[in-house]
N, C-alpha and C. Protein backbone atom coordinates (compact mmCIF):
# COMPACT_ATOMS: atom_id res chain seq x y z
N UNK A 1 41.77 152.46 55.57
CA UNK A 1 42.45 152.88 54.37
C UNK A 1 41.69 154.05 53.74
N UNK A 2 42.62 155.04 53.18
CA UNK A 2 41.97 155.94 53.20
C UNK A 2 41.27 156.18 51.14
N UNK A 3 42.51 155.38 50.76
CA UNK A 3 41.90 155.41 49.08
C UNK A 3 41.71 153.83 48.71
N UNK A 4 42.31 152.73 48.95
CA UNK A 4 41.72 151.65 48.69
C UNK A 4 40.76 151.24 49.72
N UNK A 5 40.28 149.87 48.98
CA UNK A 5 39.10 149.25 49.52
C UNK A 5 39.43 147.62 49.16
N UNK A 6 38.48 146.79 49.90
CA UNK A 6 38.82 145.23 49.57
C UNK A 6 37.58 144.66 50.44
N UNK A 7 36.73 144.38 49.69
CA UNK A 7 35.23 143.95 49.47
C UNK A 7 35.11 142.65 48.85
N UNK A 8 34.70 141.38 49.86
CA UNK A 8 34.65 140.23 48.38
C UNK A 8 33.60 140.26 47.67
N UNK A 9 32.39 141.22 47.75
CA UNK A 9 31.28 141.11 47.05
C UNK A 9 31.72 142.74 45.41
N UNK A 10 32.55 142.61 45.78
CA UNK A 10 33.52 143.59 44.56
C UNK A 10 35.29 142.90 44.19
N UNK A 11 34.93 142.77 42.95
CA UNK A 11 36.37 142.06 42.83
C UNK A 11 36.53 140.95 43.07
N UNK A 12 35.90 140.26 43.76
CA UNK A 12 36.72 138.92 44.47
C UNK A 12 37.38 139.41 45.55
N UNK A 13 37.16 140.63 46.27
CA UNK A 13 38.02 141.08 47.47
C UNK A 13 39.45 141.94 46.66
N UNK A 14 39.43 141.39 45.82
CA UNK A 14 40.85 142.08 45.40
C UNK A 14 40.87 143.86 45.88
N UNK A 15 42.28 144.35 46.30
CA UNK A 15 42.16 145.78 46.65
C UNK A 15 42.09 146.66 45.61
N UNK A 16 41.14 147.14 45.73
CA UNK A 16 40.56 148.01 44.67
C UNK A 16 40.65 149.98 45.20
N UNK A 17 40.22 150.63 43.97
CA UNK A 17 40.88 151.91 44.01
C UNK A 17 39.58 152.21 44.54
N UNK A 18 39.13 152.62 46.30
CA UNK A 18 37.93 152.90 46.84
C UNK A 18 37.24 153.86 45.88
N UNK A 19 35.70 153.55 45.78
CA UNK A 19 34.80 154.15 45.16
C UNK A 19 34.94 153.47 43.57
N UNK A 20 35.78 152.84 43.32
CA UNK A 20 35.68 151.93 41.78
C UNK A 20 35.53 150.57 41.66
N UNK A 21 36.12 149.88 40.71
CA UNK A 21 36.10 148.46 40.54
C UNK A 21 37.44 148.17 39.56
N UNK A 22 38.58 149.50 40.03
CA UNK A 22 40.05 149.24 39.34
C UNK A 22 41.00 148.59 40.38
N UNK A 23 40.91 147.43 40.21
CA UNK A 23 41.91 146.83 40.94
C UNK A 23 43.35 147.67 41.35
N UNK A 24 44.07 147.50 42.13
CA UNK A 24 45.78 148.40 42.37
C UNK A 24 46.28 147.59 41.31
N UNK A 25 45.91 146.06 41.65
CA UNK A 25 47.28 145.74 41.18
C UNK A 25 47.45 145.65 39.53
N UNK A 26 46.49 146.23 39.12
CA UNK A 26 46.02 146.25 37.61
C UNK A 26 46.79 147.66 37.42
N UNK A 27 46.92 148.59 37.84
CA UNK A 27 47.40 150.10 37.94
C UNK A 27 48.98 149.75 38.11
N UNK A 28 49.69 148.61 39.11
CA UNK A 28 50.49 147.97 39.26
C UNK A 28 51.24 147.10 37.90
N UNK A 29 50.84 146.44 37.24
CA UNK A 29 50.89 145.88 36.17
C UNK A 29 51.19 147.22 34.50
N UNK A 30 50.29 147.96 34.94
CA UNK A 30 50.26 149.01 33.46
C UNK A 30 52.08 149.67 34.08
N UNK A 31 51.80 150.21 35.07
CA UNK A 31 52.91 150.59 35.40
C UNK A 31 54.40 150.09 34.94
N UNK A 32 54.57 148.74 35.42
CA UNK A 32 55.44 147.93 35.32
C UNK A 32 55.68 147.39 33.53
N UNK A 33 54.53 147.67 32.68
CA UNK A 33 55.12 147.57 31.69
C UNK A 33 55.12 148.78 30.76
N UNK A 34 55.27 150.15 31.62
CA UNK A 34 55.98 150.78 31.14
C UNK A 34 55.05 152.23 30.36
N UNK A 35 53.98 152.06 31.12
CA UNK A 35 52.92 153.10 30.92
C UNK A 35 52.92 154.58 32.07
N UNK A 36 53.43 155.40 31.32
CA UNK A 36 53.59 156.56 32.46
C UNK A 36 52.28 156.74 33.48
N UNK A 37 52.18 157.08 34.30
CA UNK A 37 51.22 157.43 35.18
C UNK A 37 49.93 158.72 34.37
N UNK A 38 50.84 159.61 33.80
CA UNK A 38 49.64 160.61 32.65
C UNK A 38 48.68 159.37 31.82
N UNK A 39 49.16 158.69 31.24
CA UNK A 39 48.35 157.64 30.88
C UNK A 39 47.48 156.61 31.20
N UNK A 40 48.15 156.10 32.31
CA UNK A 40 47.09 154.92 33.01
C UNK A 40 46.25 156.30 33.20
N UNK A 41 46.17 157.46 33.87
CA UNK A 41 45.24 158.22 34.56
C UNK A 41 43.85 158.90 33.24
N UNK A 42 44.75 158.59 32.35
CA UNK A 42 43.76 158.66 30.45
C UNK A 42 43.05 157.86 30.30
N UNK A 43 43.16 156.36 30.80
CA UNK A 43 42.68 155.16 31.04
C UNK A 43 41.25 155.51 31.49
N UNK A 44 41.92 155.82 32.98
CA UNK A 44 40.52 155.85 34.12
C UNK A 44 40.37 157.63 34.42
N UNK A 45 39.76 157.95 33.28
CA UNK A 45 39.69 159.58 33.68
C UNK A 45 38.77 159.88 34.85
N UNK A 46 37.99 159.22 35.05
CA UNK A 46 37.15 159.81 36.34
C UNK A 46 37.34 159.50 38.20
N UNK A 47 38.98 159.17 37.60
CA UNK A 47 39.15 159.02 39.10
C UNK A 47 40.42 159.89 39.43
N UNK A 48 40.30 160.86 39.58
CA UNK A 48 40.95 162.50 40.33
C UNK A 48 42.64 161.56 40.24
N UNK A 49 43.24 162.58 39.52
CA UNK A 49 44.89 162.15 39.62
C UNK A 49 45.50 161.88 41.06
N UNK A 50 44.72 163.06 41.84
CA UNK A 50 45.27 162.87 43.20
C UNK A 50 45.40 161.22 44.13
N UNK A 51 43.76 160.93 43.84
CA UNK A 51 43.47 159.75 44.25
C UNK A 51 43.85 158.55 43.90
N UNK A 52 44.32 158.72 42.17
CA UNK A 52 45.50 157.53 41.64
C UNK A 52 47.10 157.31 42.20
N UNK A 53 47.15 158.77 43.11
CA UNK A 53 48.61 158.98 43.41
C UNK A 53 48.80 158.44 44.49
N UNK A 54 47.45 158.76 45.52
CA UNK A 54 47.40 157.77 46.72
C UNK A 54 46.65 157.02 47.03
N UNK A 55 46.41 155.90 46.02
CA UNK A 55 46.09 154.54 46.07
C UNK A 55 47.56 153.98 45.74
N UNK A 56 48.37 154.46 45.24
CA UNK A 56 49.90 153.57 44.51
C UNK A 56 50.21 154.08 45.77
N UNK A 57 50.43 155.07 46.59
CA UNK A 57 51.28 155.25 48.10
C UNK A 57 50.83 154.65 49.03
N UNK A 58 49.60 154.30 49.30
CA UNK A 58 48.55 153.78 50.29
C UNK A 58 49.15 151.86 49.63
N UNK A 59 48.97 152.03 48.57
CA UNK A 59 49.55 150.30 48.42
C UNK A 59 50.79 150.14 48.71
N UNK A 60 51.73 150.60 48.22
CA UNK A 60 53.14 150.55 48.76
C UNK A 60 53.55 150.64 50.46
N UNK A 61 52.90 151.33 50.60
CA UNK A 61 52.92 151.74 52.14
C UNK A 61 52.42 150.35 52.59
N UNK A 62 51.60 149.67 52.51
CA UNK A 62 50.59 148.68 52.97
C UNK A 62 51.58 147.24 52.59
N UNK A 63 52.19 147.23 51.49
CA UNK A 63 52.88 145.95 51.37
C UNK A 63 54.27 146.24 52.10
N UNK A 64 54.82 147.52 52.15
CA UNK A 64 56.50 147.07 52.78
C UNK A 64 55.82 147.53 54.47
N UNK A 65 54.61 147.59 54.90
CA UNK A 65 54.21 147.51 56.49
C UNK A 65 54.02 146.21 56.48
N UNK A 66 53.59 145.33 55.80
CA UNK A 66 53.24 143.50 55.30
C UNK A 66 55.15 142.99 54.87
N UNK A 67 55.13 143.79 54.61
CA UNK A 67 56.88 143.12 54.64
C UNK A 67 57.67 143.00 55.83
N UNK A 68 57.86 144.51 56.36
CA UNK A 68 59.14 144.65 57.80
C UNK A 68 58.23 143.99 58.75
N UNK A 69 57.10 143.54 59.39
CA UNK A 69 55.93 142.76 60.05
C UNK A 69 56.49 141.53 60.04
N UNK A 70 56.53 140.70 58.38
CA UNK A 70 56.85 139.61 58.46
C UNK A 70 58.44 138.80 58.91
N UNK A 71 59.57 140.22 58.87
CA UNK A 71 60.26 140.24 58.98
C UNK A 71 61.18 140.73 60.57
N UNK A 72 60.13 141.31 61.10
CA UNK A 72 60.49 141.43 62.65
C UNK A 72 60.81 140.79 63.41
């Protein structure tokens, strides 16, 4: 993976935004209730917009490849 990470001695393993300790699915959650992406990224300023853009593509990508898999 090229922007997350999943370490159990970080997080509890949870997939995290590589090189931090921001969970996805926490970025996942702000999202969903309705926090534009300019903002969560105000949140966590020191992690390059780019790299917030593909940790949310790199996760998505990663759960519907964990989806059509389970579904084959």
């Amino acid at each position: 993976m090229k922007y997350l990470s999943s370490d159990p001695n970080i997080m509890s393993g949870d997939l995290v935004i590589k090189g931090t300790r921001i969970p996805i699915a926490t970025i996942f959650h702000r999202m969903k209730d309705g926090h534009p992406l300019a903002e969560i990224h105000d949140m966590y300023r020191w992690v390059d917009m780019d790299i917030l853009k593909g940790a949310i593509d790199e996760a998505i990508d990663l759960r519907f490849h964990a989806h059509t898999q389970a579904h084959a």
